[in-house]
Protein backbone atom coordinates (compact mmCIF):
# COMPACT_ATOMS: atom_id res chain seq x y z
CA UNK A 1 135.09 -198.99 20.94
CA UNK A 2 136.42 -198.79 24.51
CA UNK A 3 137.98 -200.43 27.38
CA UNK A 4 135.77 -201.44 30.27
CA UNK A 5 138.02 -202.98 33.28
CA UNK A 6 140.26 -204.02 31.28
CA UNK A 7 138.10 -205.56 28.27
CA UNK A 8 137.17 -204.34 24.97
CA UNK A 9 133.79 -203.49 24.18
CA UNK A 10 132.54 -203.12 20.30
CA UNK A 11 129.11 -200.85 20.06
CA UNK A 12 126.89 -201.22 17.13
CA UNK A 13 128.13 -200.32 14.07
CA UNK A 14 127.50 -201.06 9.94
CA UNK A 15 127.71 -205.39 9.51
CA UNK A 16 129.00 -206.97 6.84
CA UNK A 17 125.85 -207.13 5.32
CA UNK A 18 125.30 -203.58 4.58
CA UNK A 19 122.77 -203.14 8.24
CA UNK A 20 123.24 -200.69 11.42
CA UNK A 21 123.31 -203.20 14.12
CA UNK A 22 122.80 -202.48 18.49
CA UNK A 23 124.76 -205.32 19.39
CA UNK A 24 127.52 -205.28 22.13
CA UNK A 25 130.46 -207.73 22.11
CA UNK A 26 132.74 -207.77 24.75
CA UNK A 27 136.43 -209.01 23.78
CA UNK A 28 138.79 -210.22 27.22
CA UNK A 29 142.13 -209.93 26.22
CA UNK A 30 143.28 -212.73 28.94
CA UNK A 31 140.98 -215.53 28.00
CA UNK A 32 140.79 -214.78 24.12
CA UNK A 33 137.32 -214.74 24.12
CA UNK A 34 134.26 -212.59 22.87
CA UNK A 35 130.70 -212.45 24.48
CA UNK A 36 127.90 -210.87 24.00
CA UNK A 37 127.12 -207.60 25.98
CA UNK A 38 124.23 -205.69 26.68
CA UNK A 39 122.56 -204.51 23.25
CA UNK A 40 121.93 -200.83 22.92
CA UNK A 41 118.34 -199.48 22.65
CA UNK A 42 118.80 -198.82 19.09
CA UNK A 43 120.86 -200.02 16.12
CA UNK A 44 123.56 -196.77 15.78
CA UNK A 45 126.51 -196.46 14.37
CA UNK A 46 129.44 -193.83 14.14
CA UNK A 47 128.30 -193.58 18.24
CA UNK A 48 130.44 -190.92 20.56
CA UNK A 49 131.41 -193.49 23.19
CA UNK A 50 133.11 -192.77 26.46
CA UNK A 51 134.08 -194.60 29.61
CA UNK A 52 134.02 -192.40 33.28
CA UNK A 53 134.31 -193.67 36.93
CA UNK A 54 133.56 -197.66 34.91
CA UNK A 55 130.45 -196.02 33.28
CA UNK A 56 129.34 -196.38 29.78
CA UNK A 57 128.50 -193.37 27.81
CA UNK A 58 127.06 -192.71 24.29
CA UNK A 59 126.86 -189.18 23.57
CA UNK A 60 125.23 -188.61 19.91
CA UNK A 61 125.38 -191.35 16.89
CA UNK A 62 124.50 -191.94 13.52
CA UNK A 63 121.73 -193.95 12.23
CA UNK A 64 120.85 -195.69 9.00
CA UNK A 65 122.74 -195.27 5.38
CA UNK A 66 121.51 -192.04 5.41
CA UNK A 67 124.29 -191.36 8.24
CA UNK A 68 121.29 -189.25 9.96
CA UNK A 69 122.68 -187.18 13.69
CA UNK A 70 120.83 -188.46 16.59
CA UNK A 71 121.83 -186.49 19.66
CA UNK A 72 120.35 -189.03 22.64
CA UNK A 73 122.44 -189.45 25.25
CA UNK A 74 122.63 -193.12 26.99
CA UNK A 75 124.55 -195.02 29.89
CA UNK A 76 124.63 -198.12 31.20
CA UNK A 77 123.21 -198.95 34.71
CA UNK A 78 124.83 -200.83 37.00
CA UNK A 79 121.47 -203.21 36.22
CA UNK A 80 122.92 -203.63 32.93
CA UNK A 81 119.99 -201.57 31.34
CA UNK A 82 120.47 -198.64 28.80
CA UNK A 83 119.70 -195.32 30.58
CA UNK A 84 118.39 -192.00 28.83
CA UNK A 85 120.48 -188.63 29.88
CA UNK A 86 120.30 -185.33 28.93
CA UNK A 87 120.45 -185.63 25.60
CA UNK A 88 122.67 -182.69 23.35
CA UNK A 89 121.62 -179.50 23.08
CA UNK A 90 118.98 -179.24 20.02
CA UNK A 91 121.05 -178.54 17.34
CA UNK A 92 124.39 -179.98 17.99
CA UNK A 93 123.32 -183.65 17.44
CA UNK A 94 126.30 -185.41 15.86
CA UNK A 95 128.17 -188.67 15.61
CA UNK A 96 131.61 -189.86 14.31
CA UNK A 97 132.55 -187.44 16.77
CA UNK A 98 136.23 -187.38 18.96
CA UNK A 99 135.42 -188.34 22.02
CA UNK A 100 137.19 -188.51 25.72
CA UNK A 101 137.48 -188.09 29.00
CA UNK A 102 138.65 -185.04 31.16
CA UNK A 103 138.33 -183.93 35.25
CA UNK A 104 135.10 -185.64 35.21
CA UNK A 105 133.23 -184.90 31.92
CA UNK A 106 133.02 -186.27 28.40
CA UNK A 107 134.53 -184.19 25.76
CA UNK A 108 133.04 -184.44 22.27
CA UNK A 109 134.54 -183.08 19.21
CA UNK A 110 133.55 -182.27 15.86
CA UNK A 111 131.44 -184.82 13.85
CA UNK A 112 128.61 -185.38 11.07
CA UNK A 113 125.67 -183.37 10.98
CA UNK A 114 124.92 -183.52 7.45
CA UNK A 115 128.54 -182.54 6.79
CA UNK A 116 131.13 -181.99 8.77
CA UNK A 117 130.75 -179.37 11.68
CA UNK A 118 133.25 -177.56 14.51
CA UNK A 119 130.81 -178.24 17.31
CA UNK A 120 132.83 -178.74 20.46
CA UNK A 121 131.18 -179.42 24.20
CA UNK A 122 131.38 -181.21 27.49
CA UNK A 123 128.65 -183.36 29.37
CA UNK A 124 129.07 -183.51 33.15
CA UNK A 125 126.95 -187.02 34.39
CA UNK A 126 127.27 -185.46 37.73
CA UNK A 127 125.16 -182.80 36.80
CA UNK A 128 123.60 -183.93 33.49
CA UNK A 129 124.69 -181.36 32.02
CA UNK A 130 126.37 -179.78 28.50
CA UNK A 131 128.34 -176.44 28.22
CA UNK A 132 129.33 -176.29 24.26
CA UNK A 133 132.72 -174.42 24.37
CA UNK A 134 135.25 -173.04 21.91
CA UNK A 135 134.50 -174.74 18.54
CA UNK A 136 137.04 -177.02 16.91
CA UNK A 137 139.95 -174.53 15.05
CA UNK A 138 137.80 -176.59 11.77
CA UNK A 139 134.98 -178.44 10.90
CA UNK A 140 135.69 -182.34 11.21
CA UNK A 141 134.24 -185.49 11.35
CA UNK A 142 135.24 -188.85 11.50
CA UNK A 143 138.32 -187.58 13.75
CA UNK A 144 140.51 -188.79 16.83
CA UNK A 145 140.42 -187.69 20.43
CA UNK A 146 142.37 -188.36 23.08
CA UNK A 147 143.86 -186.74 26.53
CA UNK A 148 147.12 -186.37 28.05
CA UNK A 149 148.11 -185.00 30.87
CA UNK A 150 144.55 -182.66 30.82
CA UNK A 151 144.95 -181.29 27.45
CA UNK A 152 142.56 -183.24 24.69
CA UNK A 153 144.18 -183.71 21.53
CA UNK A 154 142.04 -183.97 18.38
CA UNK A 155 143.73 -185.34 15.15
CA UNK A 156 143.15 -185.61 11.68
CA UNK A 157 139.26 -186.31 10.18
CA UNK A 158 137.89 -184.77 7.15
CA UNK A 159 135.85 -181.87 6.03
CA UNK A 160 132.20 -183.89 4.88
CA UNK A 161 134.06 -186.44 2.43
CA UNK A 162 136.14 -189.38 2.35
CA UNK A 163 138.79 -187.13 -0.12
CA UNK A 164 138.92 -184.29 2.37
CA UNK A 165 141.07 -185.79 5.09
CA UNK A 166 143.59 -183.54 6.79
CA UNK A 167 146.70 -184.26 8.86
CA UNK A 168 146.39 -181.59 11.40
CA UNK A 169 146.33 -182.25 15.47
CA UNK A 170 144.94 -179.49 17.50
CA UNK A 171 145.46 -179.35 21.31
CA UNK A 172 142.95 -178.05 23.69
CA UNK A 173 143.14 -176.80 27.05
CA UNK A 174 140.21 -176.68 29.60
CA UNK A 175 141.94 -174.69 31.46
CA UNK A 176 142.18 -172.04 29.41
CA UNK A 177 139.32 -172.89 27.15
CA UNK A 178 141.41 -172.25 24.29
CA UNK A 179 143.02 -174.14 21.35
CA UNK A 180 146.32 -174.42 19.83
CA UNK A 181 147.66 -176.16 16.61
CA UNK A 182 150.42 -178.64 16.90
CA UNK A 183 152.46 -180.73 14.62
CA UNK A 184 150.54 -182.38 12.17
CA UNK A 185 150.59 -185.76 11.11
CA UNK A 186 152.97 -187.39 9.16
CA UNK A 187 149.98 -189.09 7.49
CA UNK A 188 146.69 -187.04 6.31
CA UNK A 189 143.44 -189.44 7.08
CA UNK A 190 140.29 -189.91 8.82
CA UNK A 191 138.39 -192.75 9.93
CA UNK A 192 141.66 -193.25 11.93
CA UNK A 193 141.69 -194.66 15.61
CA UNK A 194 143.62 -193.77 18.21
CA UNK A 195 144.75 -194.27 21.77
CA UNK A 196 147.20 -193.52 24.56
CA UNK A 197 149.49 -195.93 25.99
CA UNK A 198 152.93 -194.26 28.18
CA UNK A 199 151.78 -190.55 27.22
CA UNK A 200 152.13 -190.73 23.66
CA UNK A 201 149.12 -190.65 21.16
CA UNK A 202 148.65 -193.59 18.93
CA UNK A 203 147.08 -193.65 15.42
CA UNK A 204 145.95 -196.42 13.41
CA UNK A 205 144.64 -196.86 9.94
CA UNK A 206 141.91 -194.36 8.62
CA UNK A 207 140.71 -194.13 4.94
CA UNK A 208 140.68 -192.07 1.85
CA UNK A 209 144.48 -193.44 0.77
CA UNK A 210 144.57 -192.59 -2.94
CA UNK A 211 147.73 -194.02 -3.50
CA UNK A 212 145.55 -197.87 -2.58
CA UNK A 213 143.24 -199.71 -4.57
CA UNK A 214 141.51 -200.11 -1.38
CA UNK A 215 141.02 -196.81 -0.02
CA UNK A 216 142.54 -197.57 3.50
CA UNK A 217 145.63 -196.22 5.01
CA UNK A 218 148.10 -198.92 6.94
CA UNK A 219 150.22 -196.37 8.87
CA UNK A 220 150.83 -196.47 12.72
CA UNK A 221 152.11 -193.36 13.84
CA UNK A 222 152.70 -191.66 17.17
CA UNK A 223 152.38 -188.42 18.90
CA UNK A 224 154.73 -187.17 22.42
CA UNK A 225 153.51 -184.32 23.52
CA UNK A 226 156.79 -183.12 25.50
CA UNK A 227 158.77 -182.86 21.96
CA UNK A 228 155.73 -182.04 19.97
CA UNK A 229 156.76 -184.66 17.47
CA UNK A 230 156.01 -187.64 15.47
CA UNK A 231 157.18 -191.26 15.13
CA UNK A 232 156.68 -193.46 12.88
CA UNK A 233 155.80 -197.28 13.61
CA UNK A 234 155.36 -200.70 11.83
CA UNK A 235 152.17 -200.33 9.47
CA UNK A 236 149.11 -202.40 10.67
CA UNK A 237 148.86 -205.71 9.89
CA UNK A 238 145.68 -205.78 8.15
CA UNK A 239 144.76 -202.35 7.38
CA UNK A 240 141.76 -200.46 8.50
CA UNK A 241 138.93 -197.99 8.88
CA UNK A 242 136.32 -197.60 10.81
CA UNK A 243 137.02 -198.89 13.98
CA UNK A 244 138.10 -197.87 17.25
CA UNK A 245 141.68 -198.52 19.36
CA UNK A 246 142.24 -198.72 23.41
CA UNK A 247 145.38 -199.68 25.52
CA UNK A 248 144.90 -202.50 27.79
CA UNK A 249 148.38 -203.24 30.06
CA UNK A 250 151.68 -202.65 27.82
CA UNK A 251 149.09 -203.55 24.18
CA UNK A 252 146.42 -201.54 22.27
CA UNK A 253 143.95 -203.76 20.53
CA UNK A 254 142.37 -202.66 17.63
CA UNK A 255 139.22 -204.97 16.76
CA UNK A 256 136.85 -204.92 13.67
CA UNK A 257 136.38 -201.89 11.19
CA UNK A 258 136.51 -202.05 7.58
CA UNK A 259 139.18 -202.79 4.99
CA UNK A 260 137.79 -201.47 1.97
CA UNK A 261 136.61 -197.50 1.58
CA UNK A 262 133.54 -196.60 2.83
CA UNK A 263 132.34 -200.47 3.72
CA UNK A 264 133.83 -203.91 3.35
CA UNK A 265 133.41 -205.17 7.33
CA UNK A 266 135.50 -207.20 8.70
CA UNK A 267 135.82 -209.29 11.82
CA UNK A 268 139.79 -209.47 12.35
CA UNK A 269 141.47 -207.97 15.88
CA UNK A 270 144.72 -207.05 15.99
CA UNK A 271 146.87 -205.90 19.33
CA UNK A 272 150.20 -203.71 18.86
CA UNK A 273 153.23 -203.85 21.52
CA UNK A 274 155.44 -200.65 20.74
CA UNK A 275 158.81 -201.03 22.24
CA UNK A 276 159.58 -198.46 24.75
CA UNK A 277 161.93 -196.57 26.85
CA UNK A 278 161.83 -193.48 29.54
CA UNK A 279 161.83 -191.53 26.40
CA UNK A 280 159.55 -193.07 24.65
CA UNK A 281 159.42 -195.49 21.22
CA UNK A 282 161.81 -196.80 19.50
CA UNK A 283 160.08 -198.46 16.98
């Protein structure tokens, strides 16, 4: 999921029903209303999605129950037509990657390629073109990523299986090409989504909560970078898996995923306002 001038946009994904789907649905925030979008050229799921310069990006995905690593790379014309790119280097194919944007290039972390791997690279659409760099610190999928202020942050995922969630949060700097562990966490989980709204690093949800009936973590936490700390925020309303998160004015909305462990679909969207200050949350 990502925002598109200032609207939501939902790509494929696992239905209610059990299917991978290619549909598109577009949610604007002002009017309340969904439409349809441009359907992919395949039903994916798990899909490495990325907005640059008000260009849609998939960068690797996941197809069928088998969870199988396509490594295709697509974006969407100004026609409104799907686009082939440069697709990943043979052998790093992955999905339920971390995925964002830095200085002109989409930065994919980690993800499923059978199990989880450490695979870490950058596609420039100006050149199509993918350098792999410095691998993730561990193997991960089904992890967050996000940048602020140039240095992409990757937090939590697990190592192949729902149980093997971790609450780490490892910093990266292009700069330097080199990573650095910062403070995990309060809450171990993956499946998680994230986004950035004022600087700070927002996490929702995520599964593999043994403490649940259902499997699925409710916790809304935050990161600041400046402190290297953690706050803690009202749990979600209806908690979730599976889905994706994106800031749009002062709320991130956080549309669809699952509420059960592994499955369960659901169609609910939520939107959480954190109360702020210079310094940052207070809630």
């Amino acid at each position: 999921m990502v925002s598109v001038g200032g609207e939501l946009w939902v790509l494929g994904g696992i239905d209610a029903a059990g299917g991978t789907v290619a549909r598109v649905e577009i949610y604007d925030p002002r009017k309340g209303q969904w439409r349809r979008g441009p359907d992919l050229p395949l039903p994916m799921h798990h899909a490495n999605v990325a907005v640059l310069d008000g260009t849609v990006y998939v960068a690797g995905f996941l197809t069928g129950l088998s969870f199988s690593a396509n490594g295709t790379v697509f974006a969407l014309a100004p026609s409104g037509t799907w686009e082939p790119r440069r697709s990943m280097p043979e052998g790093t194919q992955r999905g339920a990657s971390g995925v964002t944007v830095v200085d002109g290039k989409l930065y994919v972390a980690g993800g499923f390629r059978g199990s989880a791997v450490n695979d870490f690279s950058a596609y420039a659409p100006a050149t199509d073109r993918w350098t792999v760099l410095a691998d993730l610190p561990v193997a991960a999928d089904h992890l967050v990523a996000e940048v602020i202020d140039g240095i992409v942050y990757a937090a939590g995922g697990r190592g192949g299986t729902i149980v093997a969630h971790r609450p780490r949060l490892d910093a990266y700097d292009p700069a330097t090409g080199l990573w650095s562990a910062r403070a995990p966490m309060p809450t171990s989980r993956a499946g998680a989504a994230a986004a950035v709204l004022d600087g700070r690093l927002y996490v929702f949800g995520g599964e593999g909560n043994g403490a649940v009936a259902t499997g699925v973590f409710s916790e809304t936490e935050s990161y600041n970078p400046a402190e290297d700390r953690w706050s803690t925020h009202p749990p979600m309303r209806t908690p979730r898996h599976g889905t994706g998160a994106a800031a749009v004015g002062r709320t991130i909305y956080v549309p669809g995923g699952a509420e059960i462990e592994g499955f369960g679909a659901v169609a609910v969207t939520e939107a959480f306002t954190p109360r702020t200050v210079a310094a940052g949350p207070v809630d």
